[in-house]
C-alpha atoms as a PDB file:
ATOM      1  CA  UNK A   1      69.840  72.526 243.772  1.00  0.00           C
ATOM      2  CA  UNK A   2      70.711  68.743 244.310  1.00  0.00           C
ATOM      3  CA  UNK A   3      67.457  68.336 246.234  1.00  0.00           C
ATOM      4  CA  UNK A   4      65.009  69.390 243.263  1.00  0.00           C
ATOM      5  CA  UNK A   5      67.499  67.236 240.859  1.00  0.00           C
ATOM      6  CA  UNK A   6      66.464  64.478 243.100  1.00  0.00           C
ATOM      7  CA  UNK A   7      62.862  65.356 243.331  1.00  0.00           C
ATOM      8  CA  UNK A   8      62.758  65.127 239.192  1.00  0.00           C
ATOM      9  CA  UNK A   9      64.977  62.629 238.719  1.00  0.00           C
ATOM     10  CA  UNK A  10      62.560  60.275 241.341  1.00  0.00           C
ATOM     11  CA  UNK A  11      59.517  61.756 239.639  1.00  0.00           C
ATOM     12  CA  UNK A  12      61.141  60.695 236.148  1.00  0.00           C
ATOM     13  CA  UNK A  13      61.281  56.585 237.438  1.00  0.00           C
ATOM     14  CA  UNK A  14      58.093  57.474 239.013  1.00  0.00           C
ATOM     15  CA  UNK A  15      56.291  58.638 235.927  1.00  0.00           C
ATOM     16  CA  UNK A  16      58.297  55.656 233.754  1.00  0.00           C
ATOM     17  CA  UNK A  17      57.060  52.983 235.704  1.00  0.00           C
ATOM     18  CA  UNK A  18      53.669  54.641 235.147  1.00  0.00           C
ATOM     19  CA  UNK A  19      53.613  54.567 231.527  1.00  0.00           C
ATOM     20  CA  UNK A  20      54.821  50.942 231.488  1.00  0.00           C
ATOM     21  CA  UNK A  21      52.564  49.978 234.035  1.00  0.00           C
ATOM     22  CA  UNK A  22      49.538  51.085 231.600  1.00  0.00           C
ATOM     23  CA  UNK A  23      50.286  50.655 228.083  1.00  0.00           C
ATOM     24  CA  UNK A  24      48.165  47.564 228.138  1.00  0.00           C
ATOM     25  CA  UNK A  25      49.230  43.550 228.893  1.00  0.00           C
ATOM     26  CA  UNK A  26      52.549  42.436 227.478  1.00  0.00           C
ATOM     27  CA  UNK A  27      51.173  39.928 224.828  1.00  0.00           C
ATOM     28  CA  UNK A  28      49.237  43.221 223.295  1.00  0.00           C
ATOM     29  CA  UNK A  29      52.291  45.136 222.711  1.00  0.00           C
ATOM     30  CA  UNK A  30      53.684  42.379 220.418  1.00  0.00           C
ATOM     31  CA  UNK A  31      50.808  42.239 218.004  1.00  0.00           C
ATOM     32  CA  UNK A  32      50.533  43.924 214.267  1.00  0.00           C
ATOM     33  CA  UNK A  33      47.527  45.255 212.639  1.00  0.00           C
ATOM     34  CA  UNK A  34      46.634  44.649 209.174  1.00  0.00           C
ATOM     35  CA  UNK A  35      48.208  47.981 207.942  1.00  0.00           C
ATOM     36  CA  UNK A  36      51.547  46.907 209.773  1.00  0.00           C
ATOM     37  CA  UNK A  37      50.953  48.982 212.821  1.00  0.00           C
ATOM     38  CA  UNK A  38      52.003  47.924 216.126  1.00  0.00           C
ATOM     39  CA  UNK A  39      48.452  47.776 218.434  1.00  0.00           C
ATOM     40  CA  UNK A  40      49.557  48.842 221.373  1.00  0.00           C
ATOM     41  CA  UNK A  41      51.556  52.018 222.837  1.00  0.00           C
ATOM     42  CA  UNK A  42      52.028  53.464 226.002  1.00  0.00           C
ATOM     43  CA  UNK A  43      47.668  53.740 227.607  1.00  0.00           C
ATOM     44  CA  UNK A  44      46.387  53.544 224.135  1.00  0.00           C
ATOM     45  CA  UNK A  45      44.800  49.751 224.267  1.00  0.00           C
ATOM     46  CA  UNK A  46      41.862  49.229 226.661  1.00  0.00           C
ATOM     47  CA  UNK A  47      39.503  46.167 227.581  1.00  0.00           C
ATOM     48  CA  UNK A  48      35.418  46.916 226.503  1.00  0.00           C
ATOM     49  CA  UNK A  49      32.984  44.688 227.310  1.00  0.00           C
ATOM     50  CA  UNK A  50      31.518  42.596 224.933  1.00  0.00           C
ATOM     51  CA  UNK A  51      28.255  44.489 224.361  1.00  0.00           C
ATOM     52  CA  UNK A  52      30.374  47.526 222.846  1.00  0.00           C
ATOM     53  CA  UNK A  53      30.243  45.710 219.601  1.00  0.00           C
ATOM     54  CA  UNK A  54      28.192  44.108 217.148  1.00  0.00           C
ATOM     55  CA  UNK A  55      28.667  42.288 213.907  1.00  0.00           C
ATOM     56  CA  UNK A  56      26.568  43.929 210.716  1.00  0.00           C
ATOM     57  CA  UNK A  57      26.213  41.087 208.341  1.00  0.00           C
ATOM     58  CA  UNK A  58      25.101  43.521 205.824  1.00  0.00           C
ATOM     59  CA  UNK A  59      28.736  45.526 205.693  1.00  0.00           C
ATOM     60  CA  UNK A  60      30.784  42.598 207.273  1.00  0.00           C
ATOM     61  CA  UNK A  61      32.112  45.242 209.716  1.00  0.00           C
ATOM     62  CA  UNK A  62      32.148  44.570 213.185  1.00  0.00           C
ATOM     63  CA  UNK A  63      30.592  47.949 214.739  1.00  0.00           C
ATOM     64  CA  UNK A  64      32.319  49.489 218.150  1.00  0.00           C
ATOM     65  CA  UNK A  65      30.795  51.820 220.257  1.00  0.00           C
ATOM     66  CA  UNK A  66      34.159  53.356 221.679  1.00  0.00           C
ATOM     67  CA  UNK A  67      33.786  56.933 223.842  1.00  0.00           C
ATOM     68  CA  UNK A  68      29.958  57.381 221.881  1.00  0.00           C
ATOM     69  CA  UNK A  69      31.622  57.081 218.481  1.00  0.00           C
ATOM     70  CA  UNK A  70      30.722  53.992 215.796  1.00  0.00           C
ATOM     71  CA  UNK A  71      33.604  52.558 214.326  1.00  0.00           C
ATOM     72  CA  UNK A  72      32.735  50.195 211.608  1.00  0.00           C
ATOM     73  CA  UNK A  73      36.285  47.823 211.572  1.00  0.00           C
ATOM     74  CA  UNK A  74      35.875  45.560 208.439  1.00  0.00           C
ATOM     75  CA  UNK A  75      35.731  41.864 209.335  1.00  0.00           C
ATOM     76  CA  UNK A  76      39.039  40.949 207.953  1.00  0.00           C
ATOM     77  CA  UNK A  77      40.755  43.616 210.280  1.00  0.00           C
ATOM     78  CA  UNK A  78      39.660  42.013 213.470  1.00  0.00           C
ATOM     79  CA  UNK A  79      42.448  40.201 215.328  1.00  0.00           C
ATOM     80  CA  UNK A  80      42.485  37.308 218.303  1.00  0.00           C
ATOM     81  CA  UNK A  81      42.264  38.240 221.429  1.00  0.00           C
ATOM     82  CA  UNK A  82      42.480  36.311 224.216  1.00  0.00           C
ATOM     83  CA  UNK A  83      40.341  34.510 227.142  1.00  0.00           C
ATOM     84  CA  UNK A  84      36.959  35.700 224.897  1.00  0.00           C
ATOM     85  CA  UNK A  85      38.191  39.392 225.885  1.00  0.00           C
ATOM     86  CA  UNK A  86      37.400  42.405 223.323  1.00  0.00           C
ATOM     87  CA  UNK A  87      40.334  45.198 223.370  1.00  0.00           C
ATOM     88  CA  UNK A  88      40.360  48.060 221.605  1.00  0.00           C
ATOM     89  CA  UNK A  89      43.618  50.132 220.836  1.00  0.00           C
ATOM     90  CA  UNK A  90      43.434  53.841 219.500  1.00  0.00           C
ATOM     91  CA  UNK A  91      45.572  56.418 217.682  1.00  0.00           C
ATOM     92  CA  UNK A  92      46.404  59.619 219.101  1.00  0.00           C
ATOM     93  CA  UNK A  93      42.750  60.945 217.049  1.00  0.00           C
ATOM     94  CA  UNK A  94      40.941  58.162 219.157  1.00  0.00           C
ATOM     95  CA  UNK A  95      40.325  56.045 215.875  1.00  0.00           C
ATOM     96  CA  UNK A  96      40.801  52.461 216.371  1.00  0.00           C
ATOM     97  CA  UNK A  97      44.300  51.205 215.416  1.00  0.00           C
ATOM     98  CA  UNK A  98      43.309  47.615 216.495  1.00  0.00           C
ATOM     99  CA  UNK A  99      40.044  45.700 217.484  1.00  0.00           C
ATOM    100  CA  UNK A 100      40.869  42.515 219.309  1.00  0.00           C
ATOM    101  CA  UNK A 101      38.221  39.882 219.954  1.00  0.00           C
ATOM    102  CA  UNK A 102      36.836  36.221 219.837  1.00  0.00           C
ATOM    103  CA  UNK A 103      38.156  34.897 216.836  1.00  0.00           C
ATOM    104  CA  UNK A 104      34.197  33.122 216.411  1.00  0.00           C
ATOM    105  CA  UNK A 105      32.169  36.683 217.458  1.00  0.00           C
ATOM    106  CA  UNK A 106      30.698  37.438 213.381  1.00  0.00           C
END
């Protein structure tokens, strides 16, 4: 019985460090969206590249391709990311709780 207490109880710090290890770079976890929300939970807030979104003048919504879905994210909702990166970090529905980018990309 101690030996599978063991087992679970490494598998636990195993798994922990796991979780922490994804849920996206340290200055993300820090940052609010509009609505209040924090961005970032544990492997919820992933790097795209840059050509996953567009700007439509016409709505002033950035548009994100994210897992073949459009998300319009209104202009005013975008926040700064950093080094010219674009994040995106979703909600358990795979909406997008936060779109980070350049703050100049409209």
């Amino acid at each position: 019985m101690k030996g599978i207490g063991r087992a679970f109880a490494a598998f636990l710090f195993l798994w922990s460090a796991g979780v922490s290890a994804t849920s996206g770079p340290e200055w993300l976890r820090a940052i609010r969206n509009t609505a209040g929300e924090f961005c970032c939970g544990p492997r919820d807030c992933f790097q795209i590249e840059a050509r996953a979104v567009r700007y439509d003048p016409a709505t002033g919504a950035y548009v994100v391709d994210w897992q073949g879905v459009f998300h319009p994210i209104p202009e005013r909702e975008l926040l700064p990311g950093r080094f010219g990166e674009w994040w995106v970090c979703e909600r358990p529905d795979h909406t997008i709780r936060c779109l980070l980018g350049p703050k100049n990309a409209s």
